[in-house]
C-alpha atoms as a PDB file:
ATOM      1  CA  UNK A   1     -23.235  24.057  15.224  1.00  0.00           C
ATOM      2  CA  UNK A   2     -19.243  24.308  15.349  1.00  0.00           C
ATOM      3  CA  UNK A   3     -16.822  23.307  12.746  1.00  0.00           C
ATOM      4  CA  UNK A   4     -15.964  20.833  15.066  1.00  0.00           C
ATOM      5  CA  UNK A   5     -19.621  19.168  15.353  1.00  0.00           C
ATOM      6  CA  UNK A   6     -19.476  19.268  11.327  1.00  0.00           C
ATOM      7  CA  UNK A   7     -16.316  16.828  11.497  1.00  0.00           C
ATOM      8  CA  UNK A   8     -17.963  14.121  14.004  1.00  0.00           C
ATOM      9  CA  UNK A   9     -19.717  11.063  12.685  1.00  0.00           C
ATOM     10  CA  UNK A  10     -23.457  11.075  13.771  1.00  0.00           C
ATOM     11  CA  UNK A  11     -22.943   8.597  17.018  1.00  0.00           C
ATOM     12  CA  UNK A  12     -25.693   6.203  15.387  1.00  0.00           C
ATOM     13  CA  UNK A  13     -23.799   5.718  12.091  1.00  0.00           C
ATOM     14  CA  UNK A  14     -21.716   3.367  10.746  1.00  0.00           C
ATOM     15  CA  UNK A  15     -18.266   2.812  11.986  1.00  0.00           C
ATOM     16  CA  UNK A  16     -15.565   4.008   9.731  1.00  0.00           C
ATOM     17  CA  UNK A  17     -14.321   1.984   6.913  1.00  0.00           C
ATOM     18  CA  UNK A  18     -10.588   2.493   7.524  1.00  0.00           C
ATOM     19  CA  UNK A  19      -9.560  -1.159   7.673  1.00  0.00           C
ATOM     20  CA  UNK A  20     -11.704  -2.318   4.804  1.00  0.00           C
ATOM     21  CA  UNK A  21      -8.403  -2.445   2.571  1.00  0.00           C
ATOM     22  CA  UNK A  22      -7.037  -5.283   4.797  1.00  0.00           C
ATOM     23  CA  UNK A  23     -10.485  -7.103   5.215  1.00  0.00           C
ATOM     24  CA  UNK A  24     -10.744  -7.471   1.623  1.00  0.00           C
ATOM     25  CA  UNK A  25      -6.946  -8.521   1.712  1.00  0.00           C
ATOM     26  CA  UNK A  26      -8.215 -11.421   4.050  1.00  0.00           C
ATOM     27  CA  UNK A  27     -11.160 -11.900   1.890  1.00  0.00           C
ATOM     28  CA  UNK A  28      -9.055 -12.460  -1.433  1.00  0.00           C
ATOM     29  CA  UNK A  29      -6.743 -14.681   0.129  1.00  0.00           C
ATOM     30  CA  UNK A  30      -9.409 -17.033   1.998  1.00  0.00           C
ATOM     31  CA  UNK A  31     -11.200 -17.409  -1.521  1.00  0.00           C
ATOM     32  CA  UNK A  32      -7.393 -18.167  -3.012  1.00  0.00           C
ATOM     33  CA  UNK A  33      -7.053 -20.572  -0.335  1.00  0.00           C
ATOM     34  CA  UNK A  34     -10.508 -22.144  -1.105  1.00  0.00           C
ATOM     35  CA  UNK A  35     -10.273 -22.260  -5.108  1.00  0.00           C
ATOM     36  CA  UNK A  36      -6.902 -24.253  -4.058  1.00  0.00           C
ATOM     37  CA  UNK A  37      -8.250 -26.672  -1.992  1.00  0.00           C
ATOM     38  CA  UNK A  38     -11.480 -27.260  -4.466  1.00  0.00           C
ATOM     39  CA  UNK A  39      -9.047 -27.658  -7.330  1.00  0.00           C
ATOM     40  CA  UNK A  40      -6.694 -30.403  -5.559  1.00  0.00           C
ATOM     41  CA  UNK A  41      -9.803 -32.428  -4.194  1.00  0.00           C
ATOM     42  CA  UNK A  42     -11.279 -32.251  -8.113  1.00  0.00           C
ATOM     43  CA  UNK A  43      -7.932 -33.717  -8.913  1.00  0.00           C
ATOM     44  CA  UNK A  44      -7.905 -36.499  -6.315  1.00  0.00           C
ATOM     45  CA  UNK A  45     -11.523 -37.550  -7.502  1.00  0.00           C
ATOM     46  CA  UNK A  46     -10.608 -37.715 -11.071  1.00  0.00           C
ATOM     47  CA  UNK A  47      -7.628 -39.963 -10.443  1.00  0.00           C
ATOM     48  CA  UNK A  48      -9.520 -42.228  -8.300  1.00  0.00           C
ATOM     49  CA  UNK A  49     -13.118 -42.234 -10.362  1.00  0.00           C
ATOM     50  CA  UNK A  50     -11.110 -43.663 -13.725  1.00  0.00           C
ATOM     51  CA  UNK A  51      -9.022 -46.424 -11.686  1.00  0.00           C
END
């Protein structure tokens, strides 16, 4: 075995994790999105529960 076998991934591995910093970017700001959403639809059925 070379020095350069030692740096290759084993083919059946997992792929390298060198976007997971903007996937959990996308992540946080989907769940943002969501909370938002849930919030304002809360708010719409409280105003028109106590009419």
């Amino acid at each position: 075995m070379t020095n350069k076998d030692k740096n290759q991934p084993p083919a059946g591995g997992p792929p390298p994790k060198v976007k997971s910093a903007d996937k959990q970017a996308r992540l946080a700001e989907a769940l943002r999105a969501n909370l938002r959403r849930r919030k304002e639809q809360s708010r719409e059925r409280k105003t028109t529960d106590g009419s």
